[in-house]
C-alpha atoms as a PDB file:
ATOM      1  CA  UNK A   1     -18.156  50.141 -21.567  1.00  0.00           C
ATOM      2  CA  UNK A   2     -16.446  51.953 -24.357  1.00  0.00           C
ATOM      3  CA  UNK A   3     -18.704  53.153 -27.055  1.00  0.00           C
ATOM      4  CA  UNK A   4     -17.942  54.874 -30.785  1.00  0.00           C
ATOM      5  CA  UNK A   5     -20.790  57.168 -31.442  1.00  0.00           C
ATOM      6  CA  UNK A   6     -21.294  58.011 -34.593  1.00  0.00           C
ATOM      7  CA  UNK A   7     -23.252  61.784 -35.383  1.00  0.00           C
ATOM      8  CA  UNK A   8     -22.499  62.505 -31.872  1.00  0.00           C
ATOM      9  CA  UNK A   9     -23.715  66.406 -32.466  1.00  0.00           C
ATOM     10  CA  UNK A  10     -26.900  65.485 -34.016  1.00  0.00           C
ATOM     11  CA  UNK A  11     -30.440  65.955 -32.914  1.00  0.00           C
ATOM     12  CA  UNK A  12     -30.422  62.118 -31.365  1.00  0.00           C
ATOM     13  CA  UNK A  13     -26.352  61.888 -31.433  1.00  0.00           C
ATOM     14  CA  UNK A  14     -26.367  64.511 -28.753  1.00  0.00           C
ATOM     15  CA  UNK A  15     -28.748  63.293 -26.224  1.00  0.00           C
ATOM     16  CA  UNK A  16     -26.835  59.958 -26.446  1.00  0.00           C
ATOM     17  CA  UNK A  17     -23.634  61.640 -25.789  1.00  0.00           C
ATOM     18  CA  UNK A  18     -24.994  63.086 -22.442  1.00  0.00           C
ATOM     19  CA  UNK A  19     -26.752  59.905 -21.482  1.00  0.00           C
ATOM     20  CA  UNK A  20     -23.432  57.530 -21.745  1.00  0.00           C
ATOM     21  CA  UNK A  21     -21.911  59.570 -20.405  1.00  0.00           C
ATOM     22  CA  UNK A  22     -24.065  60.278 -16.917  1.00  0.00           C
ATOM     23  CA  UNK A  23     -23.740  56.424 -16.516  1.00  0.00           C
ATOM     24  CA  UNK A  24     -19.969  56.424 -16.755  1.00  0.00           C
ATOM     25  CA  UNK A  25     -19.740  55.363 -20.718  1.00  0.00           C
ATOM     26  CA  UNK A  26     -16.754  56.192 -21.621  1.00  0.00           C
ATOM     27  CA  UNK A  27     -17.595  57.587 -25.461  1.00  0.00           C
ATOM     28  CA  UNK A  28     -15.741  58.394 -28.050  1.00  0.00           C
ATOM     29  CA  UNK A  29     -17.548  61.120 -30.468  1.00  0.00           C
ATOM     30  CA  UNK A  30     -17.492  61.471 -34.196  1.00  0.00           C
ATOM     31  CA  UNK A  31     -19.403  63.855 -36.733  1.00  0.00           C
ATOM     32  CA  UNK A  32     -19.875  63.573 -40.208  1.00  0.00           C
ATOM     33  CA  UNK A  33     -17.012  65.351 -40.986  1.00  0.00           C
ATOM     34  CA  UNK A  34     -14.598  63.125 -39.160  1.00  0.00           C
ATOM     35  CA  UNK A  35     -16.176  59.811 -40.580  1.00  0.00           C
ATOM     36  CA  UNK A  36     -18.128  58.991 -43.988  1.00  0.00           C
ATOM     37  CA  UNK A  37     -20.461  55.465 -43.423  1.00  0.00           C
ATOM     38  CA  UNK A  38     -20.101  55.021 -47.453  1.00  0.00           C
ATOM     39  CA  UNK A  39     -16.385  54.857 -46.789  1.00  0.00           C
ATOM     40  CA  UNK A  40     -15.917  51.069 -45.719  1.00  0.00           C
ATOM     41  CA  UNK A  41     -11.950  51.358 -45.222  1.00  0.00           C
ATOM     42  CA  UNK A  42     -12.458  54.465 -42.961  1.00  0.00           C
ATOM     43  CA  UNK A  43     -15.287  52.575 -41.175  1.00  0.00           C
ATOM     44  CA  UNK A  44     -12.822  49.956 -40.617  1.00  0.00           C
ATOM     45  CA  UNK A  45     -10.160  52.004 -39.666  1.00  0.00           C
ATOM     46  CA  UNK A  46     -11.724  53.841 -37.355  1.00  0.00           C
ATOM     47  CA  UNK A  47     -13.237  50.916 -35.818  1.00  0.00           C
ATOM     48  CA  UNK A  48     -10.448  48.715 -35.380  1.00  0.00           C
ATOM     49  CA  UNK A  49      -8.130  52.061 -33.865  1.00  0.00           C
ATOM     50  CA  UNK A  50     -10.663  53.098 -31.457  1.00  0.00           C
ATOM     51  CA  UNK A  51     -11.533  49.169 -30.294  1.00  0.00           C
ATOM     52  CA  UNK A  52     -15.012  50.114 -28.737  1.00  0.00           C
ATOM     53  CA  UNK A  53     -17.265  47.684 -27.013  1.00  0.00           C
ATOM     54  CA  UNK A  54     -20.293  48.932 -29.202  1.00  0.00           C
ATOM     55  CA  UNK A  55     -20.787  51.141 -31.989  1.00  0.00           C
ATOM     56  CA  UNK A  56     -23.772  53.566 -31.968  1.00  0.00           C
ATOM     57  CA  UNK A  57     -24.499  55.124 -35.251  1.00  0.00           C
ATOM     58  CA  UNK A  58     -26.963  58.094 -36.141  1.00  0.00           C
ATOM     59  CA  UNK A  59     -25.517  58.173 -39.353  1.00  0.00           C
ATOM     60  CA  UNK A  60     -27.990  58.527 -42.337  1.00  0.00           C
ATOM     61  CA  UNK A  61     -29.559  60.305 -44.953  1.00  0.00           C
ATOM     62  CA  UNK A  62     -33.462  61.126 -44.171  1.00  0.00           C
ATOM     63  CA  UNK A  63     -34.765  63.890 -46.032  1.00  0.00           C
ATOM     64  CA  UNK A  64     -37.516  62.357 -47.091  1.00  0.00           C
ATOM     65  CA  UNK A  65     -38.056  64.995 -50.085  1.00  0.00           C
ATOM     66  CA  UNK A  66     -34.498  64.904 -51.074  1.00  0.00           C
ATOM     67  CA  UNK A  67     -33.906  60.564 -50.940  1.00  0.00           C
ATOM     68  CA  UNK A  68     -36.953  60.735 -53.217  1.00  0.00           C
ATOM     69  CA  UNK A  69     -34.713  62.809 -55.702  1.00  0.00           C
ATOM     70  CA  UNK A  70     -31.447  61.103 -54.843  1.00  0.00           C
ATOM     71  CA  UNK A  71     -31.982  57.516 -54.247  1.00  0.00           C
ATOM     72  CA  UNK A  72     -28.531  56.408 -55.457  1.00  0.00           C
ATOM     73  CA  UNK A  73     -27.105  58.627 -52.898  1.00  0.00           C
ATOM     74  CA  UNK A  74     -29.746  57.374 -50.584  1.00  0.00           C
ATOM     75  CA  UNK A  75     -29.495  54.158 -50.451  1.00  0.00           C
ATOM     76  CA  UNK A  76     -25.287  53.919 -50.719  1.00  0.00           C
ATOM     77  CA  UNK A  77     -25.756  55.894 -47.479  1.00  0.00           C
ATOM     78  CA  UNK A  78     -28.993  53.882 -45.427  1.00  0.00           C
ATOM     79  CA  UNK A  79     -27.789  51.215 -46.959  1.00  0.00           C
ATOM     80  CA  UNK A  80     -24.742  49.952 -48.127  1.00  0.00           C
ATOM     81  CA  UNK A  81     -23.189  52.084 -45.063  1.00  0.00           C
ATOM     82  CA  UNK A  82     -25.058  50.114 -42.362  1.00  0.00           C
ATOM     83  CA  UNK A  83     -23.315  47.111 -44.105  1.00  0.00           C
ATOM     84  CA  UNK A  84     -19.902  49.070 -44.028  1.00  0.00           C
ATOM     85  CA  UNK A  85     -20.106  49.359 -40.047  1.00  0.00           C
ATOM     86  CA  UNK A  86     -22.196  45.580 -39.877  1.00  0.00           C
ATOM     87  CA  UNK A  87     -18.874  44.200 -41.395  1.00  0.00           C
ATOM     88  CA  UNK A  88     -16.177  46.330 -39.397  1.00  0.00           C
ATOM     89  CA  UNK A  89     -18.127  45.774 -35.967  1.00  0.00           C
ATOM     90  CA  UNK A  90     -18.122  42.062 -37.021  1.00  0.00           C
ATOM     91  CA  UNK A  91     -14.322  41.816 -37.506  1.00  0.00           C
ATOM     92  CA  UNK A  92     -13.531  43.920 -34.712  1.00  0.00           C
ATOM     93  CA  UNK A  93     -16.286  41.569 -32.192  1.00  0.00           C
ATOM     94  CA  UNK A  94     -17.910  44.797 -30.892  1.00  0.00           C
ATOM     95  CA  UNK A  95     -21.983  45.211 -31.003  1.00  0.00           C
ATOM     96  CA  UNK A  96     -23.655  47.725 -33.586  1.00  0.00           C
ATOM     97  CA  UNK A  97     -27.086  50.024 -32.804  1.00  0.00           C
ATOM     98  CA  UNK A  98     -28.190  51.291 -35.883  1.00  0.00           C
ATOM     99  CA  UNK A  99     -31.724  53.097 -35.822  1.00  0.00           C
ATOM    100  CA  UNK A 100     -34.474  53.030 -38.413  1.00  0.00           C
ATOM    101  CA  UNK A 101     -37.780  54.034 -38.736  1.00  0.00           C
ATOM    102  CA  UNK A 102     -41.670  53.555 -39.245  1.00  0.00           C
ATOM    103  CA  UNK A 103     -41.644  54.256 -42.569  1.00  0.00           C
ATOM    104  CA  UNK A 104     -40.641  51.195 -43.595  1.00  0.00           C
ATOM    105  CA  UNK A 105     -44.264  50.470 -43.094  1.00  0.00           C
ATOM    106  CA  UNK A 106     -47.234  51.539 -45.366  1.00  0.00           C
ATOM    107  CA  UNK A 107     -50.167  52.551 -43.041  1.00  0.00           C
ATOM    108  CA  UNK A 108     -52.565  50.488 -44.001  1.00  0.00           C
ATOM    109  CA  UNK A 109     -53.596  48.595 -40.830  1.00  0.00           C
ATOM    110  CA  UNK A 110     -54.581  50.347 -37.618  1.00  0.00           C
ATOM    111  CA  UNK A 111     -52.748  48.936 -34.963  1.00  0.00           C
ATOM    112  CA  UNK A 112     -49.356  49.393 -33.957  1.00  0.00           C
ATOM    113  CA  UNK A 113     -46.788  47.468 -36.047  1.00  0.00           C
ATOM    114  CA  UNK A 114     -44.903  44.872 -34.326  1.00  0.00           C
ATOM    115  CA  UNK A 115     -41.359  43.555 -35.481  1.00  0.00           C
ATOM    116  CA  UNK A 116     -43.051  40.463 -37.133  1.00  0.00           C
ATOM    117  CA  UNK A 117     -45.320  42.565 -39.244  1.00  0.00           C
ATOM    118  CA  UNK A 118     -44.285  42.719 -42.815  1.00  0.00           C
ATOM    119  CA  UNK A 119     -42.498  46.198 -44.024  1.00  0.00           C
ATOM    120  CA  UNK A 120     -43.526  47.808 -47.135  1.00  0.00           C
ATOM    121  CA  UNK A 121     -42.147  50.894 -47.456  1.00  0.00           C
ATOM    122  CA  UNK A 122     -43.719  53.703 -49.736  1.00  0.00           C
ATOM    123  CA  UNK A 123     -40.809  55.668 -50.082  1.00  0.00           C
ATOM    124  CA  UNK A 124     -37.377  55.545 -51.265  1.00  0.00           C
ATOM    125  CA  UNK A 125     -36.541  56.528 -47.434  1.00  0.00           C
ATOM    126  CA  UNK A 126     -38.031  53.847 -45.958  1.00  0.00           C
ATOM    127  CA  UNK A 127     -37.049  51.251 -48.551  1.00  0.00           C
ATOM    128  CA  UNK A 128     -33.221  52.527 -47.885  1.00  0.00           C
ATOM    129  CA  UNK A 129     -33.486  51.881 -44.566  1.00  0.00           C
ATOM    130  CA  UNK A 130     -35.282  48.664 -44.761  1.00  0.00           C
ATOM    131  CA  UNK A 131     -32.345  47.421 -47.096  1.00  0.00           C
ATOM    132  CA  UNK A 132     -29.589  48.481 -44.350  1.00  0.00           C
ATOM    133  CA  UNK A 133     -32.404  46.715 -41.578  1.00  0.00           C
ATOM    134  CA  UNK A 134     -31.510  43.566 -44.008  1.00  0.00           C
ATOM    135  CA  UNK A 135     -27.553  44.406 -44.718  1.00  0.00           C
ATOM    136  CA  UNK A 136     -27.005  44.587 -41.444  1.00  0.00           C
ATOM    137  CA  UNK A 137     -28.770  41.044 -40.314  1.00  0.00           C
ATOM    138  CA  UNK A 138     -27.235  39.579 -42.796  1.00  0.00           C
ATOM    139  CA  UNK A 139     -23.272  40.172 -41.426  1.00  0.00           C
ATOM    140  CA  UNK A 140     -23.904  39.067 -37.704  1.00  0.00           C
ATOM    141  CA  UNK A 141     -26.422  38.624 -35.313  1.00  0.00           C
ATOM    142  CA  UNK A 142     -24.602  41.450 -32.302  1.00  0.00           C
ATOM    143  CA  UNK A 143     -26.649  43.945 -33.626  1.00  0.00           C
ATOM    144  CA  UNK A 144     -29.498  46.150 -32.199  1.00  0.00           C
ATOM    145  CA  UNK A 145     -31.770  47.591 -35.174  1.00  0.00           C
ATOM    146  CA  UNK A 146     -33.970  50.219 -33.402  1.00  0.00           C
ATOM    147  CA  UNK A 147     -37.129  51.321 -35.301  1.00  0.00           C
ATOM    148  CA  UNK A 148     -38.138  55.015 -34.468  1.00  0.00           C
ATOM    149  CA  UNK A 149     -40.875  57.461 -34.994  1.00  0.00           C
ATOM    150  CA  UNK A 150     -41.372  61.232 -35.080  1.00  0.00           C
ATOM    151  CA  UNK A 151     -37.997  62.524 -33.370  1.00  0.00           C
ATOM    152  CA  UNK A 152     -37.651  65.758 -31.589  1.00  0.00           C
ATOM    153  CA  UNK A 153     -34.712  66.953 -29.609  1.00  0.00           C
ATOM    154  CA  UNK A 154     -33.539  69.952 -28.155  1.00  0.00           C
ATOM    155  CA  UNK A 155     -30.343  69.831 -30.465  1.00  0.00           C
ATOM    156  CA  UNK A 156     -32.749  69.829 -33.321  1.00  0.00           C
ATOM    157  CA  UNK A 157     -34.102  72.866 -31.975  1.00  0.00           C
ATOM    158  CA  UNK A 158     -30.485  74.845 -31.473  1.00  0.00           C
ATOM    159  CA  UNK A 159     -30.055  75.125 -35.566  1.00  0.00           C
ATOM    160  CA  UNK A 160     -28.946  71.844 -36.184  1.00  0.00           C
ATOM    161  CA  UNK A 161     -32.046  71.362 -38.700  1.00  0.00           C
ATOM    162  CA  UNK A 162     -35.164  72.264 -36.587  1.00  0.00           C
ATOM    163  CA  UNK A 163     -37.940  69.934 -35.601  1.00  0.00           C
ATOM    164  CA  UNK A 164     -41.590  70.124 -35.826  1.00  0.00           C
ATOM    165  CA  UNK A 165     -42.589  71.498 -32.429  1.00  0.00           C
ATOM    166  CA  UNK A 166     -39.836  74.414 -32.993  1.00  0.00           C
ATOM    167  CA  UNK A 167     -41.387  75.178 -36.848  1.00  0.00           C
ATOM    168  CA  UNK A 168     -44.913  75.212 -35.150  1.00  0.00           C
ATOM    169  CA  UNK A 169     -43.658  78.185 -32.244  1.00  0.00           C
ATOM    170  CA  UNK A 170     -42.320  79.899 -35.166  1.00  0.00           C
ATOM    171  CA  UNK A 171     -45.219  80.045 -37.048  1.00  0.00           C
ATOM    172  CA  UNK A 172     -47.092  80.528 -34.645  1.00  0.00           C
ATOM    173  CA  UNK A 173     -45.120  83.709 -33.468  1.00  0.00           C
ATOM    174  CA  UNK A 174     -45.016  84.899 -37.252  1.00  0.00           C
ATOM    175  CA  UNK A 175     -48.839  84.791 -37.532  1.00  0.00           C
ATOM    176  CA  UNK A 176     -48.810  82.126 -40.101  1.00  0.00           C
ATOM    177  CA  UNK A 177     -51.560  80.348 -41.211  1.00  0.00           C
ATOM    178  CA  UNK A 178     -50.365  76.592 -40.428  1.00  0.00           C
ATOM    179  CA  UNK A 179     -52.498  73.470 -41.741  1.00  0.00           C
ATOM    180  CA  UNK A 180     -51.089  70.401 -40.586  1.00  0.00           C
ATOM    181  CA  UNK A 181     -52.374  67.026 -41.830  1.00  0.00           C
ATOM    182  CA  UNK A 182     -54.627  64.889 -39.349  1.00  0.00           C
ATOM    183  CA  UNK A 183     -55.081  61.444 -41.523  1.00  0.00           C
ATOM    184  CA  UNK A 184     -51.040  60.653 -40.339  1.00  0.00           C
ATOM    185  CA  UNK A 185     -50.928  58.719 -37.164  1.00  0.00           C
ATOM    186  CA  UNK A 186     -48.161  58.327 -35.474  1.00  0.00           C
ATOM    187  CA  UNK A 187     -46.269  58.230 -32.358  1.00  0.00           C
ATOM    188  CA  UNK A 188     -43.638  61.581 -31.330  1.00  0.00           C
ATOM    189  CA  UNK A 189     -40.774  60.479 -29.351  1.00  0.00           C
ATOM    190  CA  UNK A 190     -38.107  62.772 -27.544  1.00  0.00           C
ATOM    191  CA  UNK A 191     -34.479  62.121 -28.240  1.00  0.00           C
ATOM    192  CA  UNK A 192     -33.999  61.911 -24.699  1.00  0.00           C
ATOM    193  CA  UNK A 193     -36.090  59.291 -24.263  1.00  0.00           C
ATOM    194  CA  UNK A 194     -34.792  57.234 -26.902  1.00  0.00           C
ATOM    195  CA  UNK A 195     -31.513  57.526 -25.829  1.00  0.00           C
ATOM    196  CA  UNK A 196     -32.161  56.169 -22.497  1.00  0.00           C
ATOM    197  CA  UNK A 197     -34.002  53.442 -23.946  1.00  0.00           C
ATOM    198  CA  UNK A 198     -30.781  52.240 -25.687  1.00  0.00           C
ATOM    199  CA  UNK A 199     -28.616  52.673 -23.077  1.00  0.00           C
ATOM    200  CA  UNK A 200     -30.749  50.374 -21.074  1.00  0.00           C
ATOM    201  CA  UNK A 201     -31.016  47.865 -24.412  1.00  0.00           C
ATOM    202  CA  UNK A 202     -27.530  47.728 -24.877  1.00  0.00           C
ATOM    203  CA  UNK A 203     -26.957  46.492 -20.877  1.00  0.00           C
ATOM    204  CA  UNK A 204     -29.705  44.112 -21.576  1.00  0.00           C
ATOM    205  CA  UNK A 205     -27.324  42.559 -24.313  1.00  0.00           C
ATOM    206  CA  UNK A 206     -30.616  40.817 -26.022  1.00  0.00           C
ATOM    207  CA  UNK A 207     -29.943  41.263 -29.565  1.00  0.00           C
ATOM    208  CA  UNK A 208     -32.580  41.916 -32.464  1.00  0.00           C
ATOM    209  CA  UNK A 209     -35.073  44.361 -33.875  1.00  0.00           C
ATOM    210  CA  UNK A 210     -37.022  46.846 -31.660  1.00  0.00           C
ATOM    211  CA  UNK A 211     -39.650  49.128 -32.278  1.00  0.00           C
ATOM    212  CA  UNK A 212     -38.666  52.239 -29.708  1.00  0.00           C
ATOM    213  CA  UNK A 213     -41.033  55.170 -29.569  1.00  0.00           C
ATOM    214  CA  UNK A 214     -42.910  56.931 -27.018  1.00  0.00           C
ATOM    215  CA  UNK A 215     -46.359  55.639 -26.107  1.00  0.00           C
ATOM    216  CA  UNK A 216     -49.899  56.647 -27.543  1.00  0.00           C
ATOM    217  CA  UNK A 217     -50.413  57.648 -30.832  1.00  0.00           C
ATOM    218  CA  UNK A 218     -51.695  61.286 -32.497  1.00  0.00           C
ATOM    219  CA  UNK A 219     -52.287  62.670 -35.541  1.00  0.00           C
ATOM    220  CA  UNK A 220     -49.346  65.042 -36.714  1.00  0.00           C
ATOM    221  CA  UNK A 221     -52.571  67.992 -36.243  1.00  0.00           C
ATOM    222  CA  UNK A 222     -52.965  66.642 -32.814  1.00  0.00           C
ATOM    223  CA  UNK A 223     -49.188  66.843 -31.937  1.00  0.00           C
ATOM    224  CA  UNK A 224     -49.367  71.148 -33.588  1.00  0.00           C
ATOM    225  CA  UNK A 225     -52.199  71.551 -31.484  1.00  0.00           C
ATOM    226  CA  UNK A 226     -50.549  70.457 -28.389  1.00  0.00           C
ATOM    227  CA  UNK A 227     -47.751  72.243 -28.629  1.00  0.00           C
ATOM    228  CA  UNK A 228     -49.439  75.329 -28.853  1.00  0.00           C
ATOM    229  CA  UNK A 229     -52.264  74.261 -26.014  1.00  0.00           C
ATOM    230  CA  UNK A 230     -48.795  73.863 -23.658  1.00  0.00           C
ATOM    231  CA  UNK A 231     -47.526  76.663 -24.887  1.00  0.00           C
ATOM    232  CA  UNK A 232     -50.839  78.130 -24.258  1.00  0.00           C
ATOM    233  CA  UNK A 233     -50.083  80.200 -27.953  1.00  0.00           C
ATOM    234  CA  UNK A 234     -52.672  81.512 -30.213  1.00  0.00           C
ATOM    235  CA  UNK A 235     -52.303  80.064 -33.711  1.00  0.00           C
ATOM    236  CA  UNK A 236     -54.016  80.006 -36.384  1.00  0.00           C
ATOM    237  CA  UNK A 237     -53.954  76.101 -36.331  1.00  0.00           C
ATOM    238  CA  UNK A 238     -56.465  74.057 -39.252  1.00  0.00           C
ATOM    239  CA  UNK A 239     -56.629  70.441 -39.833  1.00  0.00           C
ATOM    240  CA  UNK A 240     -55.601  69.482 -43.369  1.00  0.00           C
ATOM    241  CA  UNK A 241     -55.769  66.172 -45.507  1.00  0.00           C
ATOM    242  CA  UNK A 242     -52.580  64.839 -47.162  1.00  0.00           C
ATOM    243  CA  UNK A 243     -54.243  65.131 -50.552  1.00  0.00           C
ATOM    244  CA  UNK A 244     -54.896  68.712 -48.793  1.00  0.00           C
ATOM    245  CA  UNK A 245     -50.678  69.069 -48.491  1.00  0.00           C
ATOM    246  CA  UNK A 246     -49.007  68.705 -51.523  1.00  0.00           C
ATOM    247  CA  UNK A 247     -45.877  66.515 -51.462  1.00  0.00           C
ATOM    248  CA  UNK A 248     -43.824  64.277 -53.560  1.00  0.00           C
ATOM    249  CA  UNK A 249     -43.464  61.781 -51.220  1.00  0.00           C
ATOM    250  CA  UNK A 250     -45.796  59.195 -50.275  1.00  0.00           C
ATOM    251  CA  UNK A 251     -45.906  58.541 -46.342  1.00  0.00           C
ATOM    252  CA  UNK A 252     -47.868  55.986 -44.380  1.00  0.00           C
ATOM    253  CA  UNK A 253     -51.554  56.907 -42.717  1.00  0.00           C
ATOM    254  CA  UNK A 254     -50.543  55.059 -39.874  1.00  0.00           C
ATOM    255  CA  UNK A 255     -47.247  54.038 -38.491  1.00  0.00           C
ATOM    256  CA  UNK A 256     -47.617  53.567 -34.279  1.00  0.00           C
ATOM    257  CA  UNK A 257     -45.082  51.130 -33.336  1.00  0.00           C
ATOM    258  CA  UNK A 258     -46.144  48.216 -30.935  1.00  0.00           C
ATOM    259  CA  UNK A 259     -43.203  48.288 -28.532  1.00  0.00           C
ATOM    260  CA  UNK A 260     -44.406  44.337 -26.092  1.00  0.00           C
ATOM    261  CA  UNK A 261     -40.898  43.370 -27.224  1.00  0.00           C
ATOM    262  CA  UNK A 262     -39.421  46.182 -25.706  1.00  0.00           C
ATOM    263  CA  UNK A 263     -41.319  45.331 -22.773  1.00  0.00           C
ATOM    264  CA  UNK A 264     -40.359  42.367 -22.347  1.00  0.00           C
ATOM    265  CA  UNK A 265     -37.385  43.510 -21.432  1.00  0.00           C
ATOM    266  CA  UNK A 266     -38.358  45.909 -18.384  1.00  0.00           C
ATOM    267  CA  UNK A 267     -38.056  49.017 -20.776  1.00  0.00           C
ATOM    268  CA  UNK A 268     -40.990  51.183 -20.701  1.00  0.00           C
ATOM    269  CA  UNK A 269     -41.578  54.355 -22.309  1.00  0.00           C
ATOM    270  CA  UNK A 270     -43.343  57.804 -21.450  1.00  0.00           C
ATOM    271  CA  UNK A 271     -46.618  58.691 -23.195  1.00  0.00           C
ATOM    272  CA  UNK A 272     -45.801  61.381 -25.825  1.00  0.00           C
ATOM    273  CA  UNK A 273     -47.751  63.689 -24.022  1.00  0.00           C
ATOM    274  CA  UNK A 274     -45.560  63.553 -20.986  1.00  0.00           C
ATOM    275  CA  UNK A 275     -42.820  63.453 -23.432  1.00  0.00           C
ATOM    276  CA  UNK A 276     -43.629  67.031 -24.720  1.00  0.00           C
ATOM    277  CA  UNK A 277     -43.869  68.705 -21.884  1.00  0.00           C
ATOM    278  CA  UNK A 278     -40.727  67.721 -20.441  1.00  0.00           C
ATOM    279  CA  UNK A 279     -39.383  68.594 -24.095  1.00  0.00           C
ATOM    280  CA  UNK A 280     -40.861  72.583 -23.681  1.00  0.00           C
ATOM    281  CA  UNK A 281     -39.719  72.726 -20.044  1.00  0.00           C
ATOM    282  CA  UNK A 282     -36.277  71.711 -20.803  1.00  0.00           C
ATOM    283  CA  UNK A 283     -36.193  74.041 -24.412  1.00  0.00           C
ATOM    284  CA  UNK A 284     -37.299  77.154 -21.903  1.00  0.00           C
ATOM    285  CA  UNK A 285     -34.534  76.524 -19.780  1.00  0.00           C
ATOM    286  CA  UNK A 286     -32.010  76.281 -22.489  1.00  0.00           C
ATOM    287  CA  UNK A 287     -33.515  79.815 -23.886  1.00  0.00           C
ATOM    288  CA  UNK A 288     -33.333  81.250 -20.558  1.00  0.00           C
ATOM    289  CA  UNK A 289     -29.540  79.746 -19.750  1.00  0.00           C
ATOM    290  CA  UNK A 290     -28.648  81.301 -23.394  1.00  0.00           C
ATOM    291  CA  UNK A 291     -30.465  84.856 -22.206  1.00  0.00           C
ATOM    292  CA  UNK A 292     -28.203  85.001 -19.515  1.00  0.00           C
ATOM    293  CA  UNK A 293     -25.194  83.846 -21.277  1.00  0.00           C
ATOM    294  CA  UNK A 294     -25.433  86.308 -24.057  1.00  0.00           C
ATOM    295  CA  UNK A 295     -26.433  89.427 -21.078  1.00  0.00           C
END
């Protein structure tokens, strides 16, 4: 299989890039700076040159703070450029993964959100990326849509944007006072994990939506708290409300996603506990490799 990834040195883009690869994908990288989503003819062109059996793209725009200030920008990106690459993988008879997220849910139930549940996003965010979700099904049907939750990678953590467990070390190690909201619910995934999961739904080859996250749920306070109980680090750690944390941006209570589809197909996931600690065994020995690289 020949696959065209697209934000292959991103937090998730990377861990896909080593996971094709160990299972003899031949892949064919791109950034940002080599291809633009909102640019339909290079979409095309690069699609059509490159002739890939499947096109996995990373490619979006998901500050949540900054789509609430841009949503033009936001939604010609989550969008109208999952269209772009819907239409070019449809000419060009190749399959499309295009990942999407939880928010496209508001919270308000408590149980996990299946694919038949109906989305109502909050945000600008999540209504961006529930509009390329619809873009997308609306070209073809050789698509996999792949809704996510609270990512975390170790490329995220090597100053390619951060991720939540690295800002709570670092606080922690400044002394901080950190208050992290416990009314969110959700469901933190590693990259790696995801990645694998894809892999295995692409060879599957049954098209659709799929909710793909680790398993359990925890509050975002529950998640700080465990990285620092594993890390065995003294914080100074306190429970907060969202009303509590100030933000402009409206996020759901609850967004676990019910992953029996995924199931279905022989695809299981790790609990995110399991998940985490694999994550902080693997980020010490990237510190430690970099120690010795730099001595």
């Amino acid at each position: 299989m020949k696959v065209l990834l697209i934000g292959a040195n991103g937090q998730l883009g990377t861990d896909l890039h080593r996971v094709f690869l160990s299972q003899g994908t031949t892949v064919i990288p791109v950034t940002h700076r080599d291809l633009e989503a909102t640019d339909a003819k290079g979409v095309d062109t690069a699609i059509s040159d490159t002739r890939p059996d499947a096109v996995v793209s990373t490619a979006a725009f998901h500050k949540v703070e900054e789509c609430e200030k841009q949503a033009s920008r936001t939604f010609e990106v989550n969008a109208l450029g999952a269209r772009n690459l819907a239409q070019a993988c449809h000419r060009a008879g190749c399959v499309l993964v295009h990942f999407s997220t939880d928010y496209v849910f508001d919270g308000t139930q408590r149980r996990p959100y299946t694919e038949n549940d109906l989305p109502r996003p909050l945000n600008v965010y999540g209504a961006s990326k529930l509009a390329g979700e619809h873009l997308i099904a609306a070209v073809f049907e050789r698509y996999f849509i792949v809704r996510t939750c609270g990512l975390y990678g170790l490329a995220g953590s090597s100053g390619k944007g951060g991720n939540f467990v690295e800002t709570m070390r670092r606080k922690a190690r400044e002394g901080s006072q950190i208050k992290v909201v416990d009314d969110q619910i959700l469901t933190p995934t590693f990259t790696v994990d995801l990645a694998e999961a894809v892999a295995k739904l692409l060879a599957a080859e049954q098209f659709g939506l799929y909710h793909v996250s680790s398993e359990g749920e925890c509050s975002w306070y529950q998640f700080a708290k465990t990285v620092l109980e594993l890390e065995k680090t003294d914080a100074r750690l306190a429970p907060a409300t969202t009303e509590e944390v100030a933000s402009p941006v409206r996020r759901p209570a609850y967004s676990v996603l019910d992953k029996a589809k995924l199931h279905k197909l022989g695809i299981q996931m790790p609990a995110w506990e399991d998940a985490l600690a694999r994550y902080l065994v693997a980020r010490s020995a990237e510190r430690a490799t970099q120690a010795q690289g730099r001595s």
